[in-house]
C-alpha atoms as a PDB file:
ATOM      1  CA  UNK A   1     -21.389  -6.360 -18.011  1.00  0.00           C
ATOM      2  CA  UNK A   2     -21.461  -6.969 -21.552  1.00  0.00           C
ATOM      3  CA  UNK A   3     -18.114  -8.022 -23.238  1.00  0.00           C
ATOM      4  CA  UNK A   4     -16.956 -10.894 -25.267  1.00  0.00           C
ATOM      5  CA  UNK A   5     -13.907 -10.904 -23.727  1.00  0.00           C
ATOM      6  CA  UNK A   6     -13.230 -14.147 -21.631  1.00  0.00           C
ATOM      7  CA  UNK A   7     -13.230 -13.806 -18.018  1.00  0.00           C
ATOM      8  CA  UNK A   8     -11.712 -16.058 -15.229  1.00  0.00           C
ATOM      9  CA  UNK A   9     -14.440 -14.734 -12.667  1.00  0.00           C
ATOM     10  CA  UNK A  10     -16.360 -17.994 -11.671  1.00  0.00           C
ATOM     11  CA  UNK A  11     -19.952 -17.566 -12.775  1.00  0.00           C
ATOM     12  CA  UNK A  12     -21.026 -18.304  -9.383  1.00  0.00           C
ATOM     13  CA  UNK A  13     -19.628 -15.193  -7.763  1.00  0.00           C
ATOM     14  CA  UNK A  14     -21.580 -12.221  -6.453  1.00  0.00           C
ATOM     15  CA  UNK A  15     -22.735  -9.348  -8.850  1.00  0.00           C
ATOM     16  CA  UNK A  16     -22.154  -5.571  -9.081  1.00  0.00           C
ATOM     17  CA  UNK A  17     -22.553  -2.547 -10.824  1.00  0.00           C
ATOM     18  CA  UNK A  18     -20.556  -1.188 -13.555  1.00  0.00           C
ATOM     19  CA  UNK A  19     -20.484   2.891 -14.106  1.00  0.00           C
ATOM     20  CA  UNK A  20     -19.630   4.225 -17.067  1.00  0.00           C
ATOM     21  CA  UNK A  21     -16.707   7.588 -17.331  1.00  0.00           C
ATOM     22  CA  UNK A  22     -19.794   9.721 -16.908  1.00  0.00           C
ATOM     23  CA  UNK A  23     -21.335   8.027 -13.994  1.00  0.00           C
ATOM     24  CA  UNK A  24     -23.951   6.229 -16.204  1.00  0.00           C
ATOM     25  CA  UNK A  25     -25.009   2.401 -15.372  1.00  0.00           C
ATOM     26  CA  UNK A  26     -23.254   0.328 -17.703  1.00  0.00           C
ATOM     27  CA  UNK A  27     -24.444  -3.118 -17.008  1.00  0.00           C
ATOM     28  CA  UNK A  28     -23.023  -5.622 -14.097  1.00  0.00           C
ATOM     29  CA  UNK A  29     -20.010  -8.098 -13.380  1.00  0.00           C
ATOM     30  CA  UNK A  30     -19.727 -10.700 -11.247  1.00  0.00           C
ATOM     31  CA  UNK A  31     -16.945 -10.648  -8.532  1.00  0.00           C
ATOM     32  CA  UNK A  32     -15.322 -13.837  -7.303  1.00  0.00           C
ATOM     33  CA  UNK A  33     -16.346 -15.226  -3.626  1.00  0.00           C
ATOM     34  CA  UNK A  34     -12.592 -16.237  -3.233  1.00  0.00           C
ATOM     35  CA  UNK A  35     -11.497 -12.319  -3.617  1.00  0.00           C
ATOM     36  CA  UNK A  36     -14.956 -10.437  -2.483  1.00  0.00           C
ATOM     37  CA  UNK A  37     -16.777 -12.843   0.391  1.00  0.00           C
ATOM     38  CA  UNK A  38     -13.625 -13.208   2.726  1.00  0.00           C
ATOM     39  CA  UNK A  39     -14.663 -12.672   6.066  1.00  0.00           C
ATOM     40  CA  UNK A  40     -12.980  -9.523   8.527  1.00  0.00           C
ATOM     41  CA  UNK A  41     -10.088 -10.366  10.344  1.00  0.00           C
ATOM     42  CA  UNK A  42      -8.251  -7.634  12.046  1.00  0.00           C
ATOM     43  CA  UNK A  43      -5.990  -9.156  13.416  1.00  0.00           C
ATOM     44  CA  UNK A  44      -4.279 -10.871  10.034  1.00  0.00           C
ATOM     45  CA  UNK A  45      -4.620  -7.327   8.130  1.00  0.00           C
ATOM     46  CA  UNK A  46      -3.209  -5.451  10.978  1.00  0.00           C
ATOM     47  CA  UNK A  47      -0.172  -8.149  11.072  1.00  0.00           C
ATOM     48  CA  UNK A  48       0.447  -8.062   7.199  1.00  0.00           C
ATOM     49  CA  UNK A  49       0.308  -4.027   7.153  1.00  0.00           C
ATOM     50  CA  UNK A  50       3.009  -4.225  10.044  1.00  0.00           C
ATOM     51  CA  UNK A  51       5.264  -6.432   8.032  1.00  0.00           C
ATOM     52  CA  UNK A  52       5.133  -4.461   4.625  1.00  0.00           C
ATOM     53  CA  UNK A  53       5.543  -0.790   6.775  1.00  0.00           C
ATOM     54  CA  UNK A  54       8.455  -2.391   8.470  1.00  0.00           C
ATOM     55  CA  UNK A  55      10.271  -3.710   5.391  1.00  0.00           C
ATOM     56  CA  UNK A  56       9.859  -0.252   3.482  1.00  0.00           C
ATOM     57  CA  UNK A  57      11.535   1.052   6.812  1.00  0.00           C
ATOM     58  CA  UNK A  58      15.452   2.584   6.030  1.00  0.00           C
ATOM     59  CA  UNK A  59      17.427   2.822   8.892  1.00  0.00           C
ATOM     60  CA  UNK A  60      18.875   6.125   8.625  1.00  0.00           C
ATOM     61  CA  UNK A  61      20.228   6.966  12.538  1.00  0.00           C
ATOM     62  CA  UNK A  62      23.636   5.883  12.962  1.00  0.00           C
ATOM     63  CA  UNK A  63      25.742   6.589  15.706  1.00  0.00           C
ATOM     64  CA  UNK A  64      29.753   5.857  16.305  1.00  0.00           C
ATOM     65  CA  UNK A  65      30.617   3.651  19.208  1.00  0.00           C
ATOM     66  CA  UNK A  66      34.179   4.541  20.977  1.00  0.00           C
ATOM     67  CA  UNK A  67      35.963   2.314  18.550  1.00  0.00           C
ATOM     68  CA  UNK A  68      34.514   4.869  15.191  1.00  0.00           C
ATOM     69  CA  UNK A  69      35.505   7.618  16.684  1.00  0.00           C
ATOM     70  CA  UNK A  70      38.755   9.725  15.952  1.00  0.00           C
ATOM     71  CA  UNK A  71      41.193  10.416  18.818  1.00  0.00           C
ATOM     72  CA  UNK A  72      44.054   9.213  20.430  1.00  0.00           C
ATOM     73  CA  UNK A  73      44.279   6.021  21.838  1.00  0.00           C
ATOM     74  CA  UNK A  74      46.877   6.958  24.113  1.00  0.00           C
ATOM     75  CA  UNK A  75      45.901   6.785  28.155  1.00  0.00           C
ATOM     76  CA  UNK A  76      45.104  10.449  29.715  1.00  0.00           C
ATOM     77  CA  UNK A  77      47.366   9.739  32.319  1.00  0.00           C
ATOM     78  CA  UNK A  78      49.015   7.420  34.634  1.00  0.00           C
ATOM     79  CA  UNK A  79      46.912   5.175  36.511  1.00  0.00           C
ATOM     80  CA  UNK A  80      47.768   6.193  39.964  1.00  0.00           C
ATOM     81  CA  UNK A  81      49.302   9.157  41.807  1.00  0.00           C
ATOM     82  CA  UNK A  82      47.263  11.919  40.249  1.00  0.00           C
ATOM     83  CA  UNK A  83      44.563  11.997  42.623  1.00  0.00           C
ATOM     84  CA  UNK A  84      42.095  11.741  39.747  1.00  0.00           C
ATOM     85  CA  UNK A  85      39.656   9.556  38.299  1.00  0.00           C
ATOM     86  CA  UNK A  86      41.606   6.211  36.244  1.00  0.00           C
ATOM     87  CA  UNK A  87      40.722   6.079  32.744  1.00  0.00           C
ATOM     88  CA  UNK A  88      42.317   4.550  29.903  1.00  0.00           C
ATOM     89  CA  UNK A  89      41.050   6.423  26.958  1.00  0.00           C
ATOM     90  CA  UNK A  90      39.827  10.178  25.710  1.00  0.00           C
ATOM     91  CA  UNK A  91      37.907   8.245  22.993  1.00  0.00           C
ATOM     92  CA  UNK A  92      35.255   6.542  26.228  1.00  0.00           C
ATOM     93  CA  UNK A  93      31.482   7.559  26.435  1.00  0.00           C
ATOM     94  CA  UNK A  94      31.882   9.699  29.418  1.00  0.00           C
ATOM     95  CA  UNK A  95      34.771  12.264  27.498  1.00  0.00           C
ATOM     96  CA  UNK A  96      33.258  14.447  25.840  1.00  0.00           C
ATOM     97  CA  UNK A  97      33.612  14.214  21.646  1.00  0.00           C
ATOM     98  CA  UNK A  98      33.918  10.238  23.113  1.00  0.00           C
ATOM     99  CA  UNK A  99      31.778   7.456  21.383  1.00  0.00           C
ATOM    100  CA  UNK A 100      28.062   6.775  22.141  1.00  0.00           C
ATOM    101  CA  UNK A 101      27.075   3.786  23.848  1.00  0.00           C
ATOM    102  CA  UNK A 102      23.901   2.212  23.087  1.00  0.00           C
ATOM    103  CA  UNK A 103      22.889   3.804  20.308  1.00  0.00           C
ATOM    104  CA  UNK A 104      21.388   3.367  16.577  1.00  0.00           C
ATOM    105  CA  UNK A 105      23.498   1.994  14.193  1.00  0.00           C
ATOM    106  CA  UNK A 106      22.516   1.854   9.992  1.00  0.00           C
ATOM    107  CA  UNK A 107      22.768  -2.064   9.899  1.00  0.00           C
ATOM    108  CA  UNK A 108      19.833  -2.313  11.726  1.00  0.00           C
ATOM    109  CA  UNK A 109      17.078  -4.906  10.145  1.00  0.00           C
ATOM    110  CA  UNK A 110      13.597  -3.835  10.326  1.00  0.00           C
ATOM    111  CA  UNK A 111      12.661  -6.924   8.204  1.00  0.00           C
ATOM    112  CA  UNK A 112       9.882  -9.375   8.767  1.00  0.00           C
ATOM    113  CA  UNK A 113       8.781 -12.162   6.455  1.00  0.00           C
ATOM    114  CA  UNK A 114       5.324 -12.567   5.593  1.00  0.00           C
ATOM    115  CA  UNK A 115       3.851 -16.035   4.040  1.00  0.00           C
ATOM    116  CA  UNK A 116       2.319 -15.857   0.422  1.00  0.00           C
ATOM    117  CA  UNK A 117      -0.738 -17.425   1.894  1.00  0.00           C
ATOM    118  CA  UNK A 118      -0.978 -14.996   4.821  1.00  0.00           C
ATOM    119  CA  UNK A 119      -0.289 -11.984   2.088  1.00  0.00           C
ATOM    120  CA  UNK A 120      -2.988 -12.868  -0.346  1.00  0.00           C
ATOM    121  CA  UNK A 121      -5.588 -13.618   2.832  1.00  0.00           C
ATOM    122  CA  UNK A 122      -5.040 -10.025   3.511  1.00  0.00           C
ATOM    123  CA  UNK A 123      -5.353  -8.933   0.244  1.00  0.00           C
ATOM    124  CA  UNK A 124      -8.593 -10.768  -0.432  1.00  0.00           C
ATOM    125  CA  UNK A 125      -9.847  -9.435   3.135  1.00  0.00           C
ATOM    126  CA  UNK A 126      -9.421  -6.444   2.741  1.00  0.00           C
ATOM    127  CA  UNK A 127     -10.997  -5.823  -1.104  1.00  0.00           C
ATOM    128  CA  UNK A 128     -13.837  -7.661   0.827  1.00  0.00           C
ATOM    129  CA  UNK A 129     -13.857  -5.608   3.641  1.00  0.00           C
ATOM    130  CA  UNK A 130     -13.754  -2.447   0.952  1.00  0.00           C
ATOM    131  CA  UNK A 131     -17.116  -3.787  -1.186  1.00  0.00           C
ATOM    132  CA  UNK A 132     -18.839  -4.778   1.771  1.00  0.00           C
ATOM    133  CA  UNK A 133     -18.378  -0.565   2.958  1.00  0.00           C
ATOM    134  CA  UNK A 134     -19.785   0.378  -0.373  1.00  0.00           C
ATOM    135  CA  UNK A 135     -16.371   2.152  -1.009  1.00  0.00           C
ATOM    136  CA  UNK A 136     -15.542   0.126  -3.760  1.00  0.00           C
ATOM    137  CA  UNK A 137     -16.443   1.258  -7.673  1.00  0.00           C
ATOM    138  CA  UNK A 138     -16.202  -1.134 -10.789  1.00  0.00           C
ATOM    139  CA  UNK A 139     -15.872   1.962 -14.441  1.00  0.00           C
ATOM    140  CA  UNK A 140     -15.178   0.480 -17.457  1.00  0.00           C
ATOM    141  CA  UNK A 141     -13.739   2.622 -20.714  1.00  0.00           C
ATOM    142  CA  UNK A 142     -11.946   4.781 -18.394  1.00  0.00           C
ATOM    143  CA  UNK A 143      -9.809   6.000 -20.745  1.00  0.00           C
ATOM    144  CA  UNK A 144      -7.872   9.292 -21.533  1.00  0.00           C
ATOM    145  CA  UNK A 145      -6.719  10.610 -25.001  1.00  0.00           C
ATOM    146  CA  UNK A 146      -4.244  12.868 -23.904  1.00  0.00           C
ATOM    147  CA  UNK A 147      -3.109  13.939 -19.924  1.00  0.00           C
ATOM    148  CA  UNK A 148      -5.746  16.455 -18.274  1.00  0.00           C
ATOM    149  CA  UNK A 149      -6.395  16.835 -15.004  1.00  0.00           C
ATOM    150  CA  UNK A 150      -9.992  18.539 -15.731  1.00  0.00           C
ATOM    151  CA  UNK A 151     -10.837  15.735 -16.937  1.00  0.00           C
ATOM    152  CA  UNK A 152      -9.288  13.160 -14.327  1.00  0.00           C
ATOM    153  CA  UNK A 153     -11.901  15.318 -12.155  1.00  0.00           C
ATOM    154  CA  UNK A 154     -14.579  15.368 -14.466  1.00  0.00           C
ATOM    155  CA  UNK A 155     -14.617  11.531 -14.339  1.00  0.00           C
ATOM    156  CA  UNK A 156     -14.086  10.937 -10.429  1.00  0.00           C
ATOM    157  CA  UNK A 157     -17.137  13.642 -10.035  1.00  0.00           C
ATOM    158  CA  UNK A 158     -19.119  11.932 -12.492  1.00  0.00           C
ATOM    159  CA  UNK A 159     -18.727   8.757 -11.299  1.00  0.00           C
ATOM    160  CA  UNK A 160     -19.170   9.498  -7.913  1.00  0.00           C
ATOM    161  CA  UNK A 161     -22.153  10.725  -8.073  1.00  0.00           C
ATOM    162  CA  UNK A 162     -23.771   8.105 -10.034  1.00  0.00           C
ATOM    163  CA  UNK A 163     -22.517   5.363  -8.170  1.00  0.00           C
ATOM    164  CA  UNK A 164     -23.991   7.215  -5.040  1.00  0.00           C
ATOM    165  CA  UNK A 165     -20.336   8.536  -3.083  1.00  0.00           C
ATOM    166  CA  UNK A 166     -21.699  11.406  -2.475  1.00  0.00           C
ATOM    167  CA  UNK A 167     -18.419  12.080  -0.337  1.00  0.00           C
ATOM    168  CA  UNK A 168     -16.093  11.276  -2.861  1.00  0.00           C
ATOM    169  CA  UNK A 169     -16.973  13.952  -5.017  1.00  0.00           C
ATOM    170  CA  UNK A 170     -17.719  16.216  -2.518  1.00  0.00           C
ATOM    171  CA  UNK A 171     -15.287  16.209   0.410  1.00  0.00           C
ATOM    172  CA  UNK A 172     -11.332  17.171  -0.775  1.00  0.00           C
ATOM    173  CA  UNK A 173     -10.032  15.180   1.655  1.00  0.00           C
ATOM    174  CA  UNK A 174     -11.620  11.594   0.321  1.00  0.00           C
ATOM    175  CA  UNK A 175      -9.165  10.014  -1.178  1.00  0.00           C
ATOM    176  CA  UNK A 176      -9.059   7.459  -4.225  1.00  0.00           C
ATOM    177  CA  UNK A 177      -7.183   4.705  -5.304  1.00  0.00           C
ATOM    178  CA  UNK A 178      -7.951   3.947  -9.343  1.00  0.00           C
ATOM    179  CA  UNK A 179      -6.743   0.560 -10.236  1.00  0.00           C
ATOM    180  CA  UNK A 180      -5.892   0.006 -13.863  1.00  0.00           C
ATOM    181  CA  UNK A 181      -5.085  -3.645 -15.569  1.00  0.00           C
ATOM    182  CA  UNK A 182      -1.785  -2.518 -16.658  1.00  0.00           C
ATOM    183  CA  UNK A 183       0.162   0.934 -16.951  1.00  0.00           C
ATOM    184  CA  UNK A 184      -1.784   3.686 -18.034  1.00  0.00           C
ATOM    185  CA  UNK A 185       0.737   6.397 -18.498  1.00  0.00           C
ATOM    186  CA  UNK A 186      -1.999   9.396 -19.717  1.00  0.00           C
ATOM    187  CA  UNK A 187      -4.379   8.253 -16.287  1.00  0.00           C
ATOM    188  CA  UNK A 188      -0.974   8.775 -13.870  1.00  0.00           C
ATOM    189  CA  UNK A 189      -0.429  11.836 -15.660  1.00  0.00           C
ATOM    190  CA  UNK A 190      -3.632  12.903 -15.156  1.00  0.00           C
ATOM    191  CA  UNK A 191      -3.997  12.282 -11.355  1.00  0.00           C
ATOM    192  CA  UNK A 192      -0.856  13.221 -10.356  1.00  0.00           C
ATOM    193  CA  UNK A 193      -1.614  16.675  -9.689  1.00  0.00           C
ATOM    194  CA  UNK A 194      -4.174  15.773  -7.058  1.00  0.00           C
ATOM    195  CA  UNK A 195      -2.300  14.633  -3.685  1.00  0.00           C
ATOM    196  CA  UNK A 196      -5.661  12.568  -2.641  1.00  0.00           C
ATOM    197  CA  UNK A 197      -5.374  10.456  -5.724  1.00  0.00           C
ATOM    198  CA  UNK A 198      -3.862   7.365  -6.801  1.00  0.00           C
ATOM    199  CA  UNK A 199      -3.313   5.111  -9.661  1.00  0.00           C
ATOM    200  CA  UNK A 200      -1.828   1.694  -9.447  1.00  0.00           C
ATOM    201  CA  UNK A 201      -1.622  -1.446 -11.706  1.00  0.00           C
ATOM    202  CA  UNK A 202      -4.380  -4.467  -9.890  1.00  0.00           C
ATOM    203  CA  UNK A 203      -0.666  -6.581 -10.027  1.00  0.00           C
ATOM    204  CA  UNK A 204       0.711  -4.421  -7.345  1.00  0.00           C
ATOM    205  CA  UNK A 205      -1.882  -2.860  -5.033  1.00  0.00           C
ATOM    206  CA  UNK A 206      -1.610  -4.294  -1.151  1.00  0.00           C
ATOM    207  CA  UNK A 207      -3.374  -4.079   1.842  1.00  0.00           C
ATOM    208  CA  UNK A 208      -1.136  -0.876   2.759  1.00  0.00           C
ATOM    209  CA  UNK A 209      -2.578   0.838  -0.290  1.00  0.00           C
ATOM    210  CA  UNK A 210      -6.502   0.403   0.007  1.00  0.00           C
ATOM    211  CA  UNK A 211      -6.591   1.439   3.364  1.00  0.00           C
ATOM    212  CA  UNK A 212      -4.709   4.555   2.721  1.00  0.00           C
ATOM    213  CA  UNK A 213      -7.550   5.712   0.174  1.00  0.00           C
ATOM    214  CA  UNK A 214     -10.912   5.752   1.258  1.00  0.00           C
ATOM    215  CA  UNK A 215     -12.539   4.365  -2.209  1.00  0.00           C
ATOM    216  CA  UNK A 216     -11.288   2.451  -4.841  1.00  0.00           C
ATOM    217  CA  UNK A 217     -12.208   2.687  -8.332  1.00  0.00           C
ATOM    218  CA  UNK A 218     -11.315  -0.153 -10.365  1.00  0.00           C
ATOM    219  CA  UNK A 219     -11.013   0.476 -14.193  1.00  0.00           C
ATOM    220  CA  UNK A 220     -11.254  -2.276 -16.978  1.00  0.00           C
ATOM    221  CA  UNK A 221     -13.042  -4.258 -14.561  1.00  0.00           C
ATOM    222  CA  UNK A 222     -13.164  -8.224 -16.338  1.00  0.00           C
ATOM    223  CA  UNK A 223      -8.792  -7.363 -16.825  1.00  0.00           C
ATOM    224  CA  UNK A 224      -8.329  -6.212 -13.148  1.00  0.00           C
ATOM    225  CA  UNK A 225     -10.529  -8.477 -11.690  1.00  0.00           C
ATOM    226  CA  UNK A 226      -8.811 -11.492 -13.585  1.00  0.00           C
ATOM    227  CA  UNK A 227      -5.384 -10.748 -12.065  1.00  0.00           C
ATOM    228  CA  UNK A 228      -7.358 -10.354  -8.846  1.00  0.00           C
ATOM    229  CA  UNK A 229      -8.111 -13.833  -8.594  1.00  0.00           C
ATOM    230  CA  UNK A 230      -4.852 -15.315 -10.169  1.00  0.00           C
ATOM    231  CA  UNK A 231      -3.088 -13.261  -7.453  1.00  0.00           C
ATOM    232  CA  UNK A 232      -5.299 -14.982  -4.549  1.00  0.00           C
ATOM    233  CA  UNK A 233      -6.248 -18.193  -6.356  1.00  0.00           C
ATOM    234  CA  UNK A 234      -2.022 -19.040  -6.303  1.00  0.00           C
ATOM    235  CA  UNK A 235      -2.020 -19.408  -2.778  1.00  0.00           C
ATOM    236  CA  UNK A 236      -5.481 -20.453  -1.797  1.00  0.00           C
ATOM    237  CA  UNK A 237      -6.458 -24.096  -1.378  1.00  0.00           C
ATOM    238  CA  UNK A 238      -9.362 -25.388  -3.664  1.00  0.00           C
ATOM    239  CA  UNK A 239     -12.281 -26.368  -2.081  1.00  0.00           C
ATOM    240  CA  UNK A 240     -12.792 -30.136  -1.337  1.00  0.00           C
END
């Protein structure tokens, strides 16, 4: 890719092409080993995806035990001589309008802590996992002067097909995520009429997100794949 610009991408990395707005080869970038070559593991992804669906979990089911519930305290009736069952209180589980035993209460913690160095792992592996599928695609200027949503699907048809995703431009149901350097407010307007589209800032996409879209198209490539590394490269060990 030609630019001046100064890139943190190790010159050593692996190489790709770059796609114009209009689906036209624009050159090639290199993509760092430490964000690109990470090996599969299932099992980590699976574990981090877990963790982040759990902690965006609300508890919203919430049930009153016997001592929530309104009523009388006062005992039904005298312990012996009636003939009838004992009980000490209308407000018990087995009345009827009575409290409910065993069940969901709102202060329940769905919570589960995930280590930096496990959550950038599964970051890294699973941008790997998505260029190694071919489901990854690097545009630069993609740009929009004003919000238009003929044109948000202009470019994702355009650059589909030139990059060889057929499907993506295709199929309705293939979804996208496009990954800006920073907020784009003219691109989310753009795409938000389309429910199979996407568009996130490369600072806060997660494993959760790129496996919910099929492709990803990352815009201003050399910016997106800087904070890229600096978000793995915090928590990964240098090489001896």
């Amino acid at each position: 890719m030609t630019t001046k610009e100064k890139s943190k991408v190790p010159s050593n990395g692996m190489e790709t092409k770059v796609f114009t707005k209009d689906g036209k080869e624009a050159g090639s970038i290199k993509l760092p080993e430490a964000v690109f070559g990470i090996a599969w593991n299932a099992d980590l992804v699976h574990e981090v995806v877990v963790s982040m669906q759990s902690n965006a979990r609300t508890s919203g089911a919430n049930t009153k035990d016997r001592s929530e519930v309104s009523g009388t305290g006062k005992k039904p009736w005298k312990q012996k001589g009636t003939g009838r069952a004992r009980h000490g209180s209308r407000r018990s589980p087995i009345w009827s309008g009575g409290g409910v035993s065993h069940g969901p209460i709102s202060e329940k913690n769905y919570d589960k802590k995930i280590n930096k160095k496990v959550r950038a792992k599964a970051l890294a592996t699973t941008l790997s996992k998505k260029f190694a599928d071919g489901e990854m695609i690097f545009v630069q200027d993609l740009n929009f002067d004003a919000p238009k949503a003929s044109d948000a699907k202009a470019i994702i048809k355009a650059v589909a097909l030139g990059s060889g995703n057929d499907a993506l431009a295709n199929k309705r149901k293939n979804a996208a995520l496009v990954v800006f350097s920073g907020r784009n407010e003219n691109a989310e307007l753009s795409f938000r009429n389309f429910g199979n589209y996407e568009v996130a800032q490369a600072k806060d996409i997660n494993p959760v997100d790129l496996l919910t879209y099929k492709y990803v198209i990352v815009a201003e490539p050399t910016e997106s794949l800087d904070i890229l590394l600096t978000r793995v490269a915090k928590v990964t060990p240098k090489a001896a």
